[in-house]
PDB file of N, CA and C in Angstrom:
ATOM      1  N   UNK A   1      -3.316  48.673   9.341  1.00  0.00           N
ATOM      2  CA  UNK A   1      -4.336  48.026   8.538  1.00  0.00           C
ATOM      3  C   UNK A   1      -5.657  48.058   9.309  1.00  0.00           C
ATOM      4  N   UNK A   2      -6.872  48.332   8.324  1.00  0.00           N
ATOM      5  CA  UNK A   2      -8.062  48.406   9.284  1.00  0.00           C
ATOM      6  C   UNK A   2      -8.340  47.063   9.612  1.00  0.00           C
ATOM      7  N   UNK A   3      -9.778  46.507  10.186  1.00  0.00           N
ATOM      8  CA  UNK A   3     -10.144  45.504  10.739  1.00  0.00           C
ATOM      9  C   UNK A   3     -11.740  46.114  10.709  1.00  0.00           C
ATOM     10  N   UNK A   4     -12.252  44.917  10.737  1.00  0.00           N
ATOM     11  CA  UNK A   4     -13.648  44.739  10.772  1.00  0.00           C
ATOM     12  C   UNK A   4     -14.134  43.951  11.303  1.00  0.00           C
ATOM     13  N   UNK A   5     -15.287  43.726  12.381  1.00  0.00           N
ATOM     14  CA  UNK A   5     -15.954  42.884  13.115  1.00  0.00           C
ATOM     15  C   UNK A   5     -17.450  42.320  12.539  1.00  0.00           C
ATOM     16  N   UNK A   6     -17.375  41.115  11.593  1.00  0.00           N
ATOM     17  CA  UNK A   6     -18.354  40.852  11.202  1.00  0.00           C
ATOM     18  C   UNK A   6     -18.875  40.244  11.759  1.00  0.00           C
ATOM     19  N   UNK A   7     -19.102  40.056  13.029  1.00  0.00           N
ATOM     20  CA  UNK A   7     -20.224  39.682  14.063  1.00  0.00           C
ATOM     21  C   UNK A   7     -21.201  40.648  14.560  1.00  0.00           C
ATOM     22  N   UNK A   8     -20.767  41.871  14.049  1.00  0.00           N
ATOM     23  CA  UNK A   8     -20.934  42.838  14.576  1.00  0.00           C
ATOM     24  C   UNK A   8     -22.070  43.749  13.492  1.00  0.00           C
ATOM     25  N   UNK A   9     -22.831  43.436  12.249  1.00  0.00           N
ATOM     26  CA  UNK A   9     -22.742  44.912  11.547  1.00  0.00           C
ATOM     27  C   UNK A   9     -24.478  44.988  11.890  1.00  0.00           C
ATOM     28  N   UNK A  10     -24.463  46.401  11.422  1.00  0.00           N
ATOM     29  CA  UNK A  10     -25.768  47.283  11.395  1.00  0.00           C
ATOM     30  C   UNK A  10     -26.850  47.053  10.580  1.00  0.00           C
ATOM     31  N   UNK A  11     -27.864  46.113  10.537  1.00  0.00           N
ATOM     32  CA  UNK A  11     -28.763  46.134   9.976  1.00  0.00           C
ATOM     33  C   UNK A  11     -29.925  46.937   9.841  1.00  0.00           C
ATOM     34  N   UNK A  12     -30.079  48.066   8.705  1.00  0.00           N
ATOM     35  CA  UNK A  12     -31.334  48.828   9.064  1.00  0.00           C
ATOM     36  C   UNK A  12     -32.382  48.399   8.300  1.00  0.00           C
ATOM     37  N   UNK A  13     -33.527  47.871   9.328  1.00  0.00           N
ATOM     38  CA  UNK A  13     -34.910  47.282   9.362  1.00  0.00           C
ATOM     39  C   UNK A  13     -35.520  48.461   8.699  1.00  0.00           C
ATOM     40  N   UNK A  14     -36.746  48.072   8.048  1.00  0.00           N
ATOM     41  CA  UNK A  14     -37.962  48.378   6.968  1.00  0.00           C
ATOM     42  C   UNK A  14     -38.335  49.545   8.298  1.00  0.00           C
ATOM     43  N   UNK A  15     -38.472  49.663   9.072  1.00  0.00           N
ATOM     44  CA  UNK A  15     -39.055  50.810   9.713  1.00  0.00           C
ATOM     45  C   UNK A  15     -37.963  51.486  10.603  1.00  0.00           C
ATOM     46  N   UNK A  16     -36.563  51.199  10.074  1.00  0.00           N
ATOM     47  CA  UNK A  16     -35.870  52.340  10.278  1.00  0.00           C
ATOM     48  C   UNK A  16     -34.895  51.459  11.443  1.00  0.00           C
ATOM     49  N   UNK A  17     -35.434  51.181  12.188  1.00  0.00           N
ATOM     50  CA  UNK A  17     -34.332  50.484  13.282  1.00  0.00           C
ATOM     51  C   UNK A  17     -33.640  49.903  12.908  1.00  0.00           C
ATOM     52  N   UNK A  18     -32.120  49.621  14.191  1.00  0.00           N
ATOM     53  CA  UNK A  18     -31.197  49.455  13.633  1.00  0.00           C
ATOM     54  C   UNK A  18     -30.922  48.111  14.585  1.00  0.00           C
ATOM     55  N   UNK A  19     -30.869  47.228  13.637  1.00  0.00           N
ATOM     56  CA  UNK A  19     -30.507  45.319  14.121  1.00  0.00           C
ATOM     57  C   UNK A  19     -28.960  45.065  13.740  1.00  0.00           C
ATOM     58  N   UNK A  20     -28.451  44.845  15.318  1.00  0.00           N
ATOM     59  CA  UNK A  20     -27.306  44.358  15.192  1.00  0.00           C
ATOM     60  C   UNK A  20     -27.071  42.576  14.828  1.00  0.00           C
ATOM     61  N   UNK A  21     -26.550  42.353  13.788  1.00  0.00           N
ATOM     62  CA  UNK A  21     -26.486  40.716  13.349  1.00  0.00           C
ATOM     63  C   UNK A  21     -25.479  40.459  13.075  1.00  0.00           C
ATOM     64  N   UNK A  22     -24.971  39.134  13.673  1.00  0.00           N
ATOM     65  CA  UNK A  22     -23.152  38.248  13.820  1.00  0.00           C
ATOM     66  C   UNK A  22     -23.822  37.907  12.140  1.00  0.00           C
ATOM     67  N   UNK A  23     -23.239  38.243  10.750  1.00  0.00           N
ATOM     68  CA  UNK A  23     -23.143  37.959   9.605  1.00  0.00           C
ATOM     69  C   UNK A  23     -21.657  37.020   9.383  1.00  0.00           C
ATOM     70  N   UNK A  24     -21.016  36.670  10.376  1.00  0.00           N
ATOM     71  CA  UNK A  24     -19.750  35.984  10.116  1.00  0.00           C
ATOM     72  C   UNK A  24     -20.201  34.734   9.561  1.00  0.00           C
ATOM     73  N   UNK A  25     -20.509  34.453  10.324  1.00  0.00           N
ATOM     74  CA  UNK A  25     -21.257  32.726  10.370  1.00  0.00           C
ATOM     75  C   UNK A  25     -21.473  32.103   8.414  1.00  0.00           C
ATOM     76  N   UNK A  26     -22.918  33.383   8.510  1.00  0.00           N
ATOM     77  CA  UNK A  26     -23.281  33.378   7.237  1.00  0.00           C
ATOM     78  C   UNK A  26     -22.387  33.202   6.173  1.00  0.00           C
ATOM     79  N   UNK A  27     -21.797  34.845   5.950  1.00  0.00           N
ATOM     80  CA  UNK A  27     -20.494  34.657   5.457  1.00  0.00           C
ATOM     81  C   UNK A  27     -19.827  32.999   5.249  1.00  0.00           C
ATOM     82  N   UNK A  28     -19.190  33.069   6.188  1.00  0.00           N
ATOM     83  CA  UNK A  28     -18.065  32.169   5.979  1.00  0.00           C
ATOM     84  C   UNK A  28     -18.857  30.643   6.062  1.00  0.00           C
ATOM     85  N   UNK A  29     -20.059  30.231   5.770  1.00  0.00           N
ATOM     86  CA  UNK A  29     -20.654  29.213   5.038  1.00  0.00           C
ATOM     87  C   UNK A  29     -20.853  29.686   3.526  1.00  0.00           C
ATOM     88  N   UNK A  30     -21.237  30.760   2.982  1.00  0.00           N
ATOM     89  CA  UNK A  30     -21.437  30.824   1.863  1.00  0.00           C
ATOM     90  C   UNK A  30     -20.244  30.434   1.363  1.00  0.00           C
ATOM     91  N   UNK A  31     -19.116  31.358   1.784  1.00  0.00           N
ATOM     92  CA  UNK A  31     -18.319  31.080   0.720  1.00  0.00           C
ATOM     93  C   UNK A  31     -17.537  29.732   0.677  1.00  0.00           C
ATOM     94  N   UNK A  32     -17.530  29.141   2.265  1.00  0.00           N
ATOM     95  CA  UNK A  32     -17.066  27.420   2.523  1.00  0.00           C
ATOM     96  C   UNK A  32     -17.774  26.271   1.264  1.00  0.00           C
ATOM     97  N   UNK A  33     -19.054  26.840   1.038  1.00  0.00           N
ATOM     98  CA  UNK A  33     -19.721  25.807   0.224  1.00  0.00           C
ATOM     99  C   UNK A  33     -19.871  26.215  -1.575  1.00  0.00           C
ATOM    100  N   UNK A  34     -18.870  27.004  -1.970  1.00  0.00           N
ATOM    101  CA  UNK A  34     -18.966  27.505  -2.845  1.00  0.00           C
ATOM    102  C   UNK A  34     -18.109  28.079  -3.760  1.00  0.00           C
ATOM    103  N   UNK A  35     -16.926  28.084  -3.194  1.00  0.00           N
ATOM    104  CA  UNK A  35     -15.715  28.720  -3.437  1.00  0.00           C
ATOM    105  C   UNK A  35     -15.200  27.443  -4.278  1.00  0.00           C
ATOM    106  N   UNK A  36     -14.484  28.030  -5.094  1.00  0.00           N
ATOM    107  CA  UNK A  36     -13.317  26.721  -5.713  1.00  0.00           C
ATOM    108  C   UNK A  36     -11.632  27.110  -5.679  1.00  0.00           C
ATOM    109  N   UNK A  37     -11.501  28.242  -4.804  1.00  0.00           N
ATOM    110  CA  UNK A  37     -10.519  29.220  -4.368  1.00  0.00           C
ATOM    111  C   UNK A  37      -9.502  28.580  -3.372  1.00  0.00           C
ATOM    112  N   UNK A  38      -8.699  28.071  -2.957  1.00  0.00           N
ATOM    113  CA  UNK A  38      -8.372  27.480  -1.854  1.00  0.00           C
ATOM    114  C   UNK A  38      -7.910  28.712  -0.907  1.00  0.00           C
ATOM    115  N   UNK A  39      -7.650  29.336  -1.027  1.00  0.00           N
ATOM    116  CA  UNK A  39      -7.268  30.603  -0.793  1.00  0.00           C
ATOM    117  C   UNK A  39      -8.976  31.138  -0.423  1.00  0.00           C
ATOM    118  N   UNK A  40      -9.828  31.056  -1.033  1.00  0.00           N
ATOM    119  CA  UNK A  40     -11.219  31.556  -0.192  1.00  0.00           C
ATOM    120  C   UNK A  40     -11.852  30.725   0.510  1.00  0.00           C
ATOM    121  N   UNK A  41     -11.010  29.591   0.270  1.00  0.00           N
ATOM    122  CA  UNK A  41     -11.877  28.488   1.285  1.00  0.00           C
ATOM    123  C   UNK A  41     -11.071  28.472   2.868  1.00  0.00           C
ATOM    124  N   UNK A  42      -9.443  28.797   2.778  1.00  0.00           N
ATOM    125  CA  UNK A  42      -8.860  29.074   3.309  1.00  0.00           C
ATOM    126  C   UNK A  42      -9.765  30.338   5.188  1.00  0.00           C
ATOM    127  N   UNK A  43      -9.911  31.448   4.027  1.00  0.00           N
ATOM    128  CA  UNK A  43     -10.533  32.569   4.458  1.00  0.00           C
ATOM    129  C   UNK A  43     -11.523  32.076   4.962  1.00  0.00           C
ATOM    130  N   UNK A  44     -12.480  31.215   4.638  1.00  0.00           N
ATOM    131  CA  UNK A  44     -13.971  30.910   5.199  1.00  0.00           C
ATOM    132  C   UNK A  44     -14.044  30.350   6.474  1.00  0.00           C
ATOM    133  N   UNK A  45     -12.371  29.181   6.433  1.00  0.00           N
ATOM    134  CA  UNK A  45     -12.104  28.342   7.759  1.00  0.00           C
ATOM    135  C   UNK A  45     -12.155  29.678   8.965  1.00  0.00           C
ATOM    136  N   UNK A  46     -11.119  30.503   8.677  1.00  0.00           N
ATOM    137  CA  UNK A  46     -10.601  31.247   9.445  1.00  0.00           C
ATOM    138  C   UNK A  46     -11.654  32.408  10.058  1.00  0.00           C
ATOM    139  N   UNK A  47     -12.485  33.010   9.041  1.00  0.00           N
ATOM    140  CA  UNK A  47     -13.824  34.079   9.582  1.00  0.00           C
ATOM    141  C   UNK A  47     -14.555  33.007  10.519  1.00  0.00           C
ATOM    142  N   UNK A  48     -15.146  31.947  10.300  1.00  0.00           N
ATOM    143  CA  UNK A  48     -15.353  31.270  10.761  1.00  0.00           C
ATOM    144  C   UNK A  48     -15.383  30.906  12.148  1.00  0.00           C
ATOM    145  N   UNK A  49     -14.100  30.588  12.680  1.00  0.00           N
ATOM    146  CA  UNK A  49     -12.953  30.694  14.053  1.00  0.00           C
ATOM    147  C   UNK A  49     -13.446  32.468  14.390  1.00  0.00           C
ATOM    148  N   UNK A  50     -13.109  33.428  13.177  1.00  0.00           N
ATOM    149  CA  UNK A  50     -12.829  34.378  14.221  1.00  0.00           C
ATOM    150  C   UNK A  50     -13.429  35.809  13.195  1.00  0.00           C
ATOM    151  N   UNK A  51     -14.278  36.653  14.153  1.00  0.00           N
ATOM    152  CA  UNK A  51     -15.040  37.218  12.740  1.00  0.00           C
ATOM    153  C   UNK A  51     -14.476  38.653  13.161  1.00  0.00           C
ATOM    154  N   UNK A  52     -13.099  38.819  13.345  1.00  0.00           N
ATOM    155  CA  UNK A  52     -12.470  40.152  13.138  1.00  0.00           C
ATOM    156  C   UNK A  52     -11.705  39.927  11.650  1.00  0.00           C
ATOM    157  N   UNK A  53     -11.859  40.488  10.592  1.00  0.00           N
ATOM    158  CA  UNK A  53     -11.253  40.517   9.475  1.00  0.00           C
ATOM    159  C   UNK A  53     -10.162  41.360   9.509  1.00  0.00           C
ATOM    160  N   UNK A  54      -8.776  41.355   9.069  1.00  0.00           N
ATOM    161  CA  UNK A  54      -8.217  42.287   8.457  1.00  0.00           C
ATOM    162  C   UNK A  54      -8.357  42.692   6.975  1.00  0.00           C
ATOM    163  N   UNK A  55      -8.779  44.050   6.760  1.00  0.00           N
ATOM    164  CA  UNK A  55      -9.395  44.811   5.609  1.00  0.00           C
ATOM    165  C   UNK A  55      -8.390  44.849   4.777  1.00  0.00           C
ATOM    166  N   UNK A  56      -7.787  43.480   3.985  1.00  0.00           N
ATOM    167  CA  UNK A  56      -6.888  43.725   3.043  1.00  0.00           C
ATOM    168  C   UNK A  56      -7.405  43.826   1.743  1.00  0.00           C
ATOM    169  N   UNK A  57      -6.958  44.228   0.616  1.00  0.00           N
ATOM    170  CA  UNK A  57      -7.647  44.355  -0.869  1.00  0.00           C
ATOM    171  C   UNK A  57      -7.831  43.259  -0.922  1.00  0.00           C
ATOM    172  N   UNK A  58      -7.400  41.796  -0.599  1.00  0.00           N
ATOM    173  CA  UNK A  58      -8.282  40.504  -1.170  1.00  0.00           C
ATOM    174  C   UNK A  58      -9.377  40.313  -0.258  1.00  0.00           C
ATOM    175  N   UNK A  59      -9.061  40.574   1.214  1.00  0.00           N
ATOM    176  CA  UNK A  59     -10.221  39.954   1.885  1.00  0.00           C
ATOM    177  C   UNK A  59     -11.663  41.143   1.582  1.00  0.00           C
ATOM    178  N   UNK A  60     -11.133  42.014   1.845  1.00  0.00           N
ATOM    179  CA  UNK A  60     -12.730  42.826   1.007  1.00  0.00           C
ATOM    180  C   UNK A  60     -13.464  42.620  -0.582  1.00  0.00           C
ATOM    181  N   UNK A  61     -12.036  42.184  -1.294  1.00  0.00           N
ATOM    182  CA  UNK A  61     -13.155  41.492  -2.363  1.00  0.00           C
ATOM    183  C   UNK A  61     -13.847  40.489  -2.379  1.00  0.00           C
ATOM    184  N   UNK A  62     -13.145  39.440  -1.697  1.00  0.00           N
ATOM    185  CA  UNK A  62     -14.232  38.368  -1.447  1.00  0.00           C
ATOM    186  C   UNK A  62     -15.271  38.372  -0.165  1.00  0.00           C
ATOM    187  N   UNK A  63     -15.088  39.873   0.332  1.00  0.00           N
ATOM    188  CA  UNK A  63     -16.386  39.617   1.318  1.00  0.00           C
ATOM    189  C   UNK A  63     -17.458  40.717   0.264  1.00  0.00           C
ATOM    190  N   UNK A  64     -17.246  41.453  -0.418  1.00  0.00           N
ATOM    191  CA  UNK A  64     -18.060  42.054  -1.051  1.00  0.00           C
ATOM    192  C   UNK A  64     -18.305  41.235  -2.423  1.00  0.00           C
ATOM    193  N   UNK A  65     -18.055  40.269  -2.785  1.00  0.00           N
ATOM    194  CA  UNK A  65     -18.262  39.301  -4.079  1.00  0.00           C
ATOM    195  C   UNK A  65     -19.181  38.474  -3.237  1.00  0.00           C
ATOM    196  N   UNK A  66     -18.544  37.956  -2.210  1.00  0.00           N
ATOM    197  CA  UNK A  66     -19.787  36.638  -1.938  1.00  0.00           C
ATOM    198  C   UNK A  66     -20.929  37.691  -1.190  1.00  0.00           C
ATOM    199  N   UNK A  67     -20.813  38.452  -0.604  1.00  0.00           N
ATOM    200  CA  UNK A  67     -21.932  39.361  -0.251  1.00  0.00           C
ATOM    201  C   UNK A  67     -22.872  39.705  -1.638  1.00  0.00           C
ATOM    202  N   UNK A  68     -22.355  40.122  -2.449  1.00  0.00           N
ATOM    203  CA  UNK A  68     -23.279  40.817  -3.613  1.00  0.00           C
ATOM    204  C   UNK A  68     -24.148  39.466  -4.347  1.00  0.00           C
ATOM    205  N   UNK A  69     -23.481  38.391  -4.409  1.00  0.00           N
ATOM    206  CA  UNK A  69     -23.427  36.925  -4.828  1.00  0.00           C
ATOM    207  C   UNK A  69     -25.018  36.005  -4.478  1.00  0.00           C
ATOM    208  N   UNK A  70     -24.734  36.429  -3.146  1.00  0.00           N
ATOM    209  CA  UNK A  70     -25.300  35.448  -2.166  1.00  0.00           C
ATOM    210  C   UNK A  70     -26.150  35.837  -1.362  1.00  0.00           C
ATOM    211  N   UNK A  71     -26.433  37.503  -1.102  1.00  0.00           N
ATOM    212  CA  UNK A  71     -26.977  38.243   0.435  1.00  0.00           C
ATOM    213  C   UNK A  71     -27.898  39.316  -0.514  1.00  0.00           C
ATOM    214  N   UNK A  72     -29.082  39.082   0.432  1.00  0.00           N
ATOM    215  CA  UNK A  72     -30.132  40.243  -0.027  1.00  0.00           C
ATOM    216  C   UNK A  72     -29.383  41.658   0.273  1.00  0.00           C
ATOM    217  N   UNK A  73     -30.216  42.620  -0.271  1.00  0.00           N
ATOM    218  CA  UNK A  73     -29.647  44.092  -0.722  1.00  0.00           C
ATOM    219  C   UNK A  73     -29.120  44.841   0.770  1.00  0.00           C
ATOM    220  N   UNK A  74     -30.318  44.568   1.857  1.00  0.00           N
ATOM    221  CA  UNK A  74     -30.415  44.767   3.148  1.00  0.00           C
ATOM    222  C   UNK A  74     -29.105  44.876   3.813  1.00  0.00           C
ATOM    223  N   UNK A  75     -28.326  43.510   3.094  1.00  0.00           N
ATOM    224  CA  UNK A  75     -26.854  43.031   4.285  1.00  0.00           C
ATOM    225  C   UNK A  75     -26.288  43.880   3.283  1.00  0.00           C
ATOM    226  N   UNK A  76     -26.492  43.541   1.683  1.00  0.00           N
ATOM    227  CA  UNK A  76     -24.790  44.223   1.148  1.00  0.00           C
ATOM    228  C   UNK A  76     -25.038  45.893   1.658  1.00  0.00           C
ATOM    229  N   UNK A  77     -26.195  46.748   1.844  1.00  0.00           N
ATOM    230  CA  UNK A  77     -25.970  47.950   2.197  1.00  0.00           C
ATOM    231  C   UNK A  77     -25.144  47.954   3.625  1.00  0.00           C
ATOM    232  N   UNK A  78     -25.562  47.368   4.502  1.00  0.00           N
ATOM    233  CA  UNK A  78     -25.036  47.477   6.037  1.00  0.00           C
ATOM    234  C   UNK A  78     -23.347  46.954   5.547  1.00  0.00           C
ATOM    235  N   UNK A  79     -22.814  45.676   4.516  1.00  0.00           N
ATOM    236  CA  UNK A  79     -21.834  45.573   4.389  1.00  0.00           C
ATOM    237  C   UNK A  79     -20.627  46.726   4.085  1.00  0.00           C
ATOM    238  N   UNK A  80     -21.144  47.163   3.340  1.00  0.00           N
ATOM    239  CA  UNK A  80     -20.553  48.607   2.150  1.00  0.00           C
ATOM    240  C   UNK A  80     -20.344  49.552   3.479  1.00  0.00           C
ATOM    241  N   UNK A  81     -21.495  49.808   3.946  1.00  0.00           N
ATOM    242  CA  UNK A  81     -21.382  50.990   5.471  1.00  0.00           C
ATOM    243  C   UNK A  81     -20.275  50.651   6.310  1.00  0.00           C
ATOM    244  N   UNK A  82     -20.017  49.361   6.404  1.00  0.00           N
ATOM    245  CA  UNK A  82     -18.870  48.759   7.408  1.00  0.00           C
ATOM    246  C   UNK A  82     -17.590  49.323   6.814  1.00  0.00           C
ATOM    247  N   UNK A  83     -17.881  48.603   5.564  1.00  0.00           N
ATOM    248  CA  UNK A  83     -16.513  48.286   5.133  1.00  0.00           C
ATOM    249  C   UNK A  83     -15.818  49.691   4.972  1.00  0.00           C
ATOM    250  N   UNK A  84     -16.548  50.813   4.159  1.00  0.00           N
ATOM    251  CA  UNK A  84     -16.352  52.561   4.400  1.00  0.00           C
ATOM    252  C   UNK A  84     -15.816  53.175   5.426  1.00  0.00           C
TER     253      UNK A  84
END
């Protein structure tokens, strides 16, 4: 199973450079304060604690739902690049 380090992803800045930003944090407040999922609230505790994901078909939908949801265009592109 893959894994993903969302402390970790690639932000590419308006003039091209590339900003590394811990998006866990973020993440896993959006969806802590927002979710009615216990099961995504579950997930939020846990990214939270620890921002290596395992890339299962649920946890990538709810990181690409609350990403598309909640996060300017900027993160969901660097998200999508990760997650690929």
């Amino acid at each position: 199973m893959k894994t993903i380090d969302l402390s970790k992803i690639q932000i590419t800045a308006l003039d091209g450079t590339i900003q590394e930003h811990d998006f866990s944090k973020d993440l896993a407040q959006a969806i802590f304060q927002n979710t009615q999922l216990i099961s995504e609230h579950n997930f939020a505790i846990e990214l939270f604690k620890n921002p290596i994901v395992e890339l299962t078909t649920e946890n990538e939908g709810i990181i690409v739902s609350y990403t598309e949801r909640y996060f300017k265009a900027f993160v969901q592109i660097a998200i999508k690049k990760l997650i690929s």
